[in-house]
C-alpha atoms as a PDB file:
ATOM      1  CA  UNK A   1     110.923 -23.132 -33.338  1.00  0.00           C
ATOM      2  CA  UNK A   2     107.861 -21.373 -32.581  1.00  0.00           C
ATOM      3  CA  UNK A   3     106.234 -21.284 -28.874  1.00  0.00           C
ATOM      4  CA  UNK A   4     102.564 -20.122 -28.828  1.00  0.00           C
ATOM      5  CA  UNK A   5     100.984 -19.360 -25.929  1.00  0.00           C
ATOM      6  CA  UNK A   6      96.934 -19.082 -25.445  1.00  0.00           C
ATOM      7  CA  UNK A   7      94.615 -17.477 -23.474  1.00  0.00           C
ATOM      8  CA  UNK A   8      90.923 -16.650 -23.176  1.00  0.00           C
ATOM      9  CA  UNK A   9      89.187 -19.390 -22.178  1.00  0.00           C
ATOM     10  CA  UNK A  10      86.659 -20.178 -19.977  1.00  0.00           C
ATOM     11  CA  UNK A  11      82.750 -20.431 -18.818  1.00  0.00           C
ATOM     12  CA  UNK A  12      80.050 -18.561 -20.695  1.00  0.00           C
ATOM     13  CA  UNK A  13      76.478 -19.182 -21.518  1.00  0.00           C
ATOM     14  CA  UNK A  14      74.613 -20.158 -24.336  1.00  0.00           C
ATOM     15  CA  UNK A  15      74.854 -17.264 -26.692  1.00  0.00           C
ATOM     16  CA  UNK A  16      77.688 -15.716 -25.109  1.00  0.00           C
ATOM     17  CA  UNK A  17      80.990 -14.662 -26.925  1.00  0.00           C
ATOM     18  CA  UNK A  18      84.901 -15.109 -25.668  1.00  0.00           C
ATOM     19  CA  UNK A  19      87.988 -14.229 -27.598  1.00  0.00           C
ATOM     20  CA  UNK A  20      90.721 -16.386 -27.647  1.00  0.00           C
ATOM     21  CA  UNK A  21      94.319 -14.953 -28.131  1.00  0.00           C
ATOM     22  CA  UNK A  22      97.485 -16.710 -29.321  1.00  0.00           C
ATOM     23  CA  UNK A  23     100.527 -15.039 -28.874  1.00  0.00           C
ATOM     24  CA  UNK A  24     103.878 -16.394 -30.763  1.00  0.00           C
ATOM     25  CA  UNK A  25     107.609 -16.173 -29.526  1.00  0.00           C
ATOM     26  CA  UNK A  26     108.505 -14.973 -32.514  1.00  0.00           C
ATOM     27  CA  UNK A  27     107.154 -12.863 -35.532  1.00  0.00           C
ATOM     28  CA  UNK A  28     104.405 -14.208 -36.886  1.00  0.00           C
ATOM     29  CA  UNK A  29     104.957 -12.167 -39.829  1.00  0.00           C
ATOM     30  CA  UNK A  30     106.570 -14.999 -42.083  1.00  0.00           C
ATOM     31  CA  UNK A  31     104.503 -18.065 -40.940  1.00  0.00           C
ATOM     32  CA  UNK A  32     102.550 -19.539 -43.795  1.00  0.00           C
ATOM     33  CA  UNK A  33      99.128 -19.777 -42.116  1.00  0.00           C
ATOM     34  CA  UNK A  34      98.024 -19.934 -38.126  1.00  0.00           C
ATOM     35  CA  UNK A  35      94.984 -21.583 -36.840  1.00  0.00           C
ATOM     36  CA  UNK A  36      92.974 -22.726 -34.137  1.00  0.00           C
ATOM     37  CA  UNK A  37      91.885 -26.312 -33.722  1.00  0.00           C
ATOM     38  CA  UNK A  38      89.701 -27.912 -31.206  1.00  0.00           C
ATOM     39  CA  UNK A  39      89.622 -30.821 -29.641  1.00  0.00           C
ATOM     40  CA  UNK A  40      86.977 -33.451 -27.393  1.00  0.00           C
ATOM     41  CA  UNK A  41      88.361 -36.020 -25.074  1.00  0.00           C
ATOM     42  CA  UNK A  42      88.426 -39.146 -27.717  1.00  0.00           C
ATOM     43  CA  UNK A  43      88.021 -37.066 -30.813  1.00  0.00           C
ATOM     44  CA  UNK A  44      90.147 -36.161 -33.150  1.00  0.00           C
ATOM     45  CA  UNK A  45      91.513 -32.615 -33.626  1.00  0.00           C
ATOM     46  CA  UNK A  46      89.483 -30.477 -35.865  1.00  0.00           C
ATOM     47  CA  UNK A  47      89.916 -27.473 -38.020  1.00  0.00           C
ATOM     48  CA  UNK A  48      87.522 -24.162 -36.192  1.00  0.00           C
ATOM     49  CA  UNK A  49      89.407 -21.449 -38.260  1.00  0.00           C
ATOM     50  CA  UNK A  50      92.875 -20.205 -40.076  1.00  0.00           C
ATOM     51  CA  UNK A  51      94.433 -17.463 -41.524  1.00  0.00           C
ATOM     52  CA  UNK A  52      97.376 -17.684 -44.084  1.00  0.00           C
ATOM     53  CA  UNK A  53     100.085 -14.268 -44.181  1.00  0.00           C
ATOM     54  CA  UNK A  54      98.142 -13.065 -46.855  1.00  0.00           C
ATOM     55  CA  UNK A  55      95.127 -12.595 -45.044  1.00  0.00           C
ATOM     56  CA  UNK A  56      92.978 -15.831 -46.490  1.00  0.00           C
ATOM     57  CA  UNK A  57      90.425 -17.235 -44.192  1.00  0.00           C
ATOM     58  CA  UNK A  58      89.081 -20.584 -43.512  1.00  0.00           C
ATOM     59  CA  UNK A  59      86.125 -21.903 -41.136  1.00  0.00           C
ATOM     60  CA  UNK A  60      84.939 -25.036 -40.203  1.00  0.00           C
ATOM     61  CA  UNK A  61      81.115 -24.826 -41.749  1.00  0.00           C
ATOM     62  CA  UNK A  62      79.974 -25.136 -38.313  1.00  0.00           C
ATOM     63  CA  UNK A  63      81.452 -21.755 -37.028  1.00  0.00           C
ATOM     64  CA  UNK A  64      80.704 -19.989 -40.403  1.00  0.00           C
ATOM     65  CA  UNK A  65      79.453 -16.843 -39.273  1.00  0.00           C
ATOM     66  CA  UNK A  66      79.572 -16.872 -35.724  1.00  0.00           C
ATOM     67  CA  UNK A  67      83.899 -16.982 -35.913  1.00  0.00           C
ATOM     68  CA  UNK A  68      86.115 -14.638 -36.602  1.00  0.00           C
ATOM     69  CA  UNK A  69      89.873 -15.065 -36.665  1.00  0.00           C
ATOM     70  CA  UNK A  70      92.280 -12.311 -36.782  1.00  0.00           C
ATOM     71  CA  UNK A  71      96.289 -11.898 -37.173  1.00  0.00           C
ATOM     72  CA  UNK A  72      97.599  -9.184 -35.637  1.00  0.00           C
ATOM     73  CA  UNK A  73     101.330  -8.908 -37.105  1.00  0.00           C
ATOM     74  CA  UNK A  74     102.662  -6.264 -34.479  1.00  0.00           C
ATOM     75  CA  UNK A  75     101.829  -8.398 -31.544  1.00  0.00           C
ATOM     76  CA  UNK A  76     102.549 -11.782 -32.741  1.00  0.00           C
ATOM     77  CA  UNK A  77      98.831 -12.685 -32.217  1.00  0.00           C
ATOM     78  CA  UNK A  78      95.998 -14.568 -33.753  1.00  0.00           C
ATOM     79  CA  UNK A  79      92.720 -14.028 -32.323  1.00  0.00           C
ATOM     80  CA  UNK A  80      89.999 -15.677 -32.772  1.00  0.00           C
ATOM     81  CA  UNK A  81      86.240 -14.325 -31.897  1.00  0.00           C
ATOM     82  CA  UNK A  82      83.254 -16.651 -30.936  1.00  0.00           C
ATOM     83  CA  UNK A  83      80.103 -15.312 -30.837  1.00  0.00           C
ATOM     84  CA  UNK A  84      76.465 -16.709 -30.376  1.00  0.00           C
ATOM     85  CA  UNK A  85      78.372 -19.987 -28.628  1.00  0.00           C
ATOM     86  CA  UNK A  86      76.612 -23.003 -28.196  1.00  0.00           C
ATOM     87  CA  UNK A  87      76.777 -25.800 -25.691  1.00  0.00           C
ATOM     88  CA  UNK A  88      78.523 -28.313 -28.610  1.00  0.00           C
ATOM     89  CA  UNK A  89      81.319 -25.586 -29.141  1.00  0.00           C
ATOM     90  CA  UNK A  90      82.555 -26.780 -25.539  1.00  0.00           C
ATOM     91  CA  UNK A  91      85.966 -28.576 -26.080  1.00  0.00           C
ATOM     92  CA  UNK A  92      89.366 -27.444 -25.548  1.00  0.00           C
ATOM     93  CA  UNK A  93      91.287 -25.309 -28.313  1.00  0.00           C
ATOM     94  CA  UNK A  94      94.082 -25.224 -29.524  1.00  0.00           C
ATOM     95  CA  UNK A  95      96.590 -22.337 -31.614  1.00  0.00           C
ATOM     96  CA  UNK A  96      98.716 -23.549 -34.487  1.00  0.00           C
ATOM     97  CA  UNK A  97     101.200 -22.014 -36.661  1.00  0.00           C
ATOM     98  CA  UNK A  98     102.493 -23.861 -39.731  1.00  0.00           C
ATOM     99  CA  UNK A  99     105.887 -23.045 -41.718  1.00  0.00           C
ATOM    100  CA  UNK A 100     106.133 -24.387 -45.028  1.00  0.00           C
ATOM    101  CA  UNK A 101     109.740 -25.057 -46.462  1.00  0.00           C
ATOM    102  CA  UNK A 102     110.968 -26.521 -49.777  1.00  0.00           C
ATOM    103  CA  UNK A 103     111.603 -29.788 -47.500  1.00  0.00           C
ATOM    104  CA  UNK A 104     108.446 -30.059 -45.516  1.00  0.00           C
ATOM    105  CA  UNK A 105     105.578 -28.781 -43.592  1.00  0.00           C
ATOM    106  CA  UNK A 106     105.948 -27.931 -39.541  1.00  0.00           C
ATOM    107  CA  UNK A 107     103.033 -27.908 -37.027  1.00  0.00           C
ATOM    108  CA  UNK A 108     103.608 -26.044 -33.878  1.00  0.00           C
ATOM    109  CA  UNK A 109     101.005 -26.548 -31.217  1.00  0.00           C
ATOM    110  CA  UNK A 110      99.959 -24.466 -27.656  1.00  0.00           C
ATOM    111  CA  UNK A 111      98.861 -26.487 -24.698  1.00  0.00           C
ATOM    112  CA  UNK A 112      95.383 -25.305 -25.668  1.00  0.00           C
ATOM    113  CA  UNK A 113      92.543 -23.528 -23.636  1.00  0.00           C
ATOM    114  CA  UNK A 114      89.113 -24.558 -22.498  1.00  0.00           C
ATOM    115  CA  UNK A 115      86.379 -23.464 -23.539  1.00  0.00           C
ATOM    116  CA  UNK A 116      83.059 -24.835 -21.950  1.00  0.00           C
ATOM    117  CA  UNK A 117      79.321 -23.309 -23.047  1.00  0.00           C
ATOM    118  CA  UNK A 118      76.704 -24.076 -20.531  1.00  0.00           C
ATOM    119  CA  UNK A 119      74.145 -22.262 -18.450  1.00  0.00           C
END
């Protein structure tokens, strides 16, 4: 079981920058890749950004650039850096951290954060 726990959200203007923080219960060392997803009321969750253990990065092509995600192993926390926001990044995000076993893939999910870009 893995609790994450986010935090960073919130208003900022067009152009702004936030960082969003996910912090794990538990070492974060061993989990196969964390991520951040976002979601619009009556959309379906989408990929913004993820990191594997061994440091591999993924973006969403429209954050390519402006996102950054980071892992910090010694604090259990992923990161993730928006810069030059616009008003369509407004939606509510959410941290993820997937273990992969011989048997089968597990999602953990925070309660997510929101994130609203608007002047």
């Amino acid at each position: 079981q893995v609790q994450l726990v986010e935090s960073g959200g919130g208003l900022v203007q067009p152009g702004g920058s936030l960082r969003l923080s996910c912090t794990a219960s538990r070492s974060i060392f061993s989990i196969n890749a964390m991520g951040w997803y976002r979601q619009a009321p009556g959309n379906q969750r989408e990929l913004v950004a993820s990191i594997t253990s061994g440091g591999s990065r993924n973006y969403a092509d429209s954050v390519k650039g402006r996102f950054t995600i980071s892992r910090d192993n010694a604090k259990n926390t992923v990161y993730l850096q928006m810069n030059s926001l616009k008003p369509e990044d407004t939606d509510v995000y959410f941290c993820n951290a997937r273990l992969v076993t011989v048997a089968r893939a597990y999602d953990y999910w925070g309660q997510g954060t929101q994130v609203t870009v608007s002047s």
